[in-house]
C-alpha atoms as a PDB file:
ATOM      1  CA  UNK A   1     -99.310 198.958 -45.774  1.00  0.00           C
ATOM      2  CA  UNK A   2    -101.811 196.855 -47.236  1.00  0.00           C
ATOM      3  CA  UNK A   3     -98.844 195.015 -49.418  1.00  0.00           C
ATOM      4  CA  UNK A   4     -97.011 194.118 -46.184  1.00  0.00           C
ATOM      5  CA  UNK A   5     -99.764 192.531 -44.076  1.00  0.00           C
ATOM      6  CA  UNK A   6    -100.317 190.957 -47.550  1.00  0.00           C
ATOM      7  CA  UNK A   7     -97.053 189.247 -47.866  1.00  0.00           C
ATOM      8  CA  UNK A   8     -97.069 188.266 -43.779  1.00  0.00           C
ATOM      9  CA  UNK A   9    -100.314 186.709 -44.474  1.00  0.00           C
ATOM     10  CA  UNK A  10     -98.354 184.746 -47.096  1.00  0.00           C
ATOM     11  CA  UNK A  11     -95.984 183.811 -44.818  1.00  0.00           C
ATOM     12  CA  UNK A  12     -98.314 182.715 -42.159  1.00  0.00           C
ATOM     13  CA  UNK A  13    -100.307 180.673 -44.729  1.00  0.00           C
ATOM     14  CA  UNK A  14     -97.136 178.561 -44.873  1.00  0.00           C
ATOM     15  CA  UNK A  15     -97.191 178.340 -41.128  1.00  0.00           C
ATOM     16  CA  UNK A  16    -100.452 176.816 -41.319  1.00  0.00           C
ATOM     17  CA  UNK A  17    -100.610 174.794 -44.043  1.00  0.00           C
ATOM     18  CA  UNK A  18     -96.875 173.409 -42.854  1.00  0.00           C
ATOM     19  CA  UNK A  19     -98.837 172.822 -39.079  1.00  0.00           C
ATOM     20  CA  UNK A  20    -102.029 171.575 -40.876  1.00  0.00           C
ATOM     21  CA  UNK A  21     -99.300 168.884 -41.752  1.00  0.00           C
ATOM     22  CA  UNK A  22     -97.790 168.130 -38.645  1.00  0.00           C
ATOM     23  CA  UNK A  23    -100.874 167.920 -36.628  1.00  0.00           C
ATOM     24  CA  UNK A  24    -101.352 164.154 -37.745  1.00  0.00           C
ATOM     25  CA  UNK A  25    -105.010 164.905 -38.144  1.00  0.00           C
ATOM     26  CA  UNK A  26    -105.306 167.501 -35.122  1.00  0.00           C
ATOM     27  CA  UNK A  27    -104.404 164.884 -32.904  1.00  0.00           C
ATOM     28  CA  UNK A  28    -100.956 166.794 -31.608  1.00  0.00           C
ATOM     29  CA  UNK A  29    -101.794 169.831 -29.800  1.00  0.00           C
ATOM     30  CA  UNK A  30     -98.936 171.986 -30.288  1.00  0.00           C
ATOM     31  CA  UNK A  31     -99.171 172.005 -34.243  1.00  0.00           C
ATOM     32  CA  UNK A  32    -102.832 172.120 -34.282  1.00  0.00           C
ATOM     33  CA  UNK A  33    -102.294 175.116 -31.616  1.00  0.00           C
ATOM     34  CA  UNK A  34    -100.145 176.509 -34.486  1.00  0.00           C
ATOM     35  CA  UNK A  35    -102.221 175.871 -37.042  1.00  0.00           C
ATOM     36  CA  UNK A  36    -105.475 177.733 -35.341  1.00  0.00           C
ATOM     37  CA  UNK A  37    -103.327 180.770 -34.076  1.00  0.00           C
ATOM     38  CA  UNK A  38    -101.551 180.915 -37.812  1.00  0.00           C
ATOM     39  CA  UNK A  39    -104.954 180.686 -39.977  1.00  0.00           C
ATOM     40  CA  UNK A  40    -106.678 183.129 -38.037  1.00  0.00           C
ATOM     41  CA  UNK A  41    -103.890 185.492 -38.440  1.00  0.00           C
ATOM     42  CA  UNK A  42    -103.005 185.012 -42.198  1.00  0.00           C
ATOM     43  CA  UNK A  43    -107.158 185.013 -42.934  1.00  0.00           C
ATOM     44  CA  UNK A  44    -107.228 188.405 -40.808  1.00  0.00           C
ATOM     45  CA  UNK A  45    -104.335 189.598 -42.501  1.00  0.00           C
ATOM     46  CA  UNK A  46    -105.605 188.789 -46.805  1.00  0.00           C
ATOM     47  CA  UNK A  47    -109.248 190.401 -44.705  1.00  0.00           C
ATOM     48  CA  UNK A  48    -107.198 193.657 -44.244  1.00  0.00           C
ATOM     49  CA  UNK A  49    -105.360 193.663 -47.694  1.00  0.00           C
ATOM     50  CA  UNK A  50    -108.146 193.258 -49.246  1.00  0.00           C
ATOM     51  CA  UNK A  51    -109.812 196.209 -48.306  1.00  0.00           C
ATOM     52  CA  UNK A  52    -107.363 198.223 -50.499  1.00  0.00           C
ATOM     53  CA  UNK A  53    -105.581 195.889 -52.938  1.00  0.00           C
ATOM     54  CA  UNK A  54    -108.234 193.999 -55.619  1.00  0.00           C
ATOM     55  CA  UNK A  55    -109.773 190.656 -54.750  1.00  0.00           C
ATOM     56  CA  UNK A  56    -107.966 188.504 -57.612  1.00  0.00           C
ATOM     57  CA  UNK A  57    -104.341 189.871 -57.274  1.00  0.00           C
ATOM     58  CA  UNK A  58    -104.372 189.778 -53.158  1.00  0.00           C
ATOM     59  CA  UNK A  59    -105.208 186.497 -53.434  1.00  0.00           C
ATOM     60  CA  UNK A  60    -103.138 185.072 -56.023  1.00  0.00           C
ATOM     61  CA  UNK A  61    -100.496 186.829 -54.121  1.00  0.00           C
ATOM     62  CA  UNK A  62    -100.711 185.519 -51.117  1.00  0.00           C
ATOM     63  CA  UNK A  63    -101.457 181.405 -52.733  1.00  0.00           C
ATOM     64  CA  UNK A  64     -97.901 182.271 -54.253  1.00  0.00           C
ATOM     65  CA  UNK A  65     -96.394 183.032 -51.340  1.00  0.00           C
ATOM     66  CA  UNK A  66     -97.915 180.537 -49.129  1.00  0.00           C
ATOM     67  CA  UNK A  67     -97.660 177.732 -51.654  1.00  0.00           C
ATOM     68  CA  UNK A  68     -93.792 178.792 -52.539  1.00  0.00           C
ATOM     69  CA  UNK A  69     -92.698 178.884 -49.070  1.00  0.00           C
ATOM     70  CA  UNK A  70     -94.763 175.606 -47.856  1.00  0.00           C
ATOM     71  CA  UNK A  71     -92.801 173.521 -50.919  1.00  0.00           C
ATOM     72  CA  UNK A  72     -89.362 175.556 -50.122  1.00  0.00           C
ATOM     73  CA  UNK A  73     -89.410 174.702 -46.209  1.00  0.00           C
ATOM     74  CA  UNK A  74     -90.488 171.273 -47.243  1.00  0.00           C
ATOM     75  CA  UNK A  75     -87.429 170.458 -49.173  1.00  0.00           C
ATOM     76  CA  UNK A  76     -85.267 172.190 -46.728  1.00  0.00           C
ATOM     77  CA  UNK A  77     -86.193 169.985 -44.188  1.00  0.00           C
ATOM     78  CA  UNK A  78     -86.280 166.927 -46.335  1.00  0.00           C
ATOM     79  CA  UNK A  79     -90.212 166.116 -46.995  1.00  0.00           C
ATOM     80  CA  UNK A  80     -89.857 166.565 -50.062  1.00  0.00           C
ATOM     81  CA  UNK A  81     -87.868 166.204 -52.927  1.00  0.00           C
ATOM     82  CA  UNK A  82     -85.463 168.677 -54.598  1.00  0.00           C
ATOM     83  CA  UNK A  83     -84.963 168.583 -58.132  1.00  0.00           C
ATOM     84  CA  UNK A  84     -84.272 171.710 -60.773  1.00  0.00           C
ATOM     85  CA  UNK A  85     -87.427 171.508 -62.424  1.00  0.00           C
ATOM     86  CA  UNK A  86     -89.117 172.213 -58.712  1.00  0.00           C
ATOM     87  CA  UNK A  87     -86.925 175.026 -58.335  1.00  0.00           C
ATOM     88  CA  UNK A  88     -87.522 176.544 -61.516  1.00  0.00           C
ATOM     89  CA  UNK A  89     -90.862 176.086 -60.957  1.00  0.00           C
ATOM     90  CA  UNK A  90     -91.127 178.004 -57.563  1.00  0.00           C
ATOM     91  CA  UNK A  91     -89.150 180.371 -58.613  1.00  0.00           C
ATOM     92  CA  UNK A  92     -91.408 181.131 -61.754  1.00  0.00           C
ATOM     93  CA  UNK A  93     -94.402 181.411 -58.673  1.00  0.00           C
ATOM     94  CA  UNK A  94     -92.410 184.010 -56.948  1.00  0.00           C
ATOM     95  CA  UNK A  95     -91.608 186.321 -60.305  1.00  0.00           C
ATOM     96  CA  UNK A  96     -95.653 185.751 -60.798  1.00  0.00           C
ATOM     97  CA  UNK A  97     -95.944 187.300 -57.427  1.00  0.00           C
ATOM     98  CA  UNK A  98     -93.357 190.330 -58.133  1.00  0.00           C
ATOM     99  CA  UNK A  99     -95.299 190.311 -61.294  1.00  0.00           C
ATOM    100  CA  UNK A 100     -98.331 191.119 -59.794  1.00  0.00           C
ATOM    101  CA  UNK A 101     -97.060 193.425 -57.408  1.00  0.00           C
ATOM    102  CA  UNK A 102     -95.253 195.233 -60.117  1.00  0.00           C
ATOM    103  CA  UNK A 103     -98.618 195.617 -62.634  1.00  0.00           C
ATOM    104  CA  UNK A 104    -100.580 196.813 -59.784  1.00  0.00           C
END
């Protein structure tokens, strides 16, 4: 269980940080609405994991996740470049995550 509010709290860590963003300095309410609701959650959630899973790998874990996702939506929706090398590069954060996963 503690692996799946893990990766959710990954997941809502790219909420945030992709709210933090629109928020234009907390001066829009609905993404700074977002943003409050989302860190809450994702902080609750790492909280919960970490109870079980160990400090260093729940984090780094859920940085990979929220960091991959926040540069992968970013490119979908065009703020931000796409190249190969950023691709391979996210890609080699999310087998880092697996990898963790895995030597746990």
């Amino acid at each position: 269980m503690a692996w799946i509010v893990l990766v959710v709290s990954g997941v809502l860590e790219a909420v945030w940080a992709t709210a933090l963003g629109r928020s234009e300095g907390f001066t829009r309410f609905v993404p700074s609405a977002v943003f409050v609701v989302a860190i809450i959650a994702s902080m609750g959630g790492l909280a919960y994991a970490m109870r079980s899973l160990p400090v260093g790998t729940a984090y780094a874990v859920w940085v990979g996740i929220g960091a991959a996702l926040t540069v992968a939506y970013a490119m979908a929706s065009g703020d931000e470049s796409v190249s190969v090398l950023k691709i391979a590069l996210i890609l080699g954060l999310i087998g880092c995550v697996v990898g963790l996963k895995l030597a746990h």
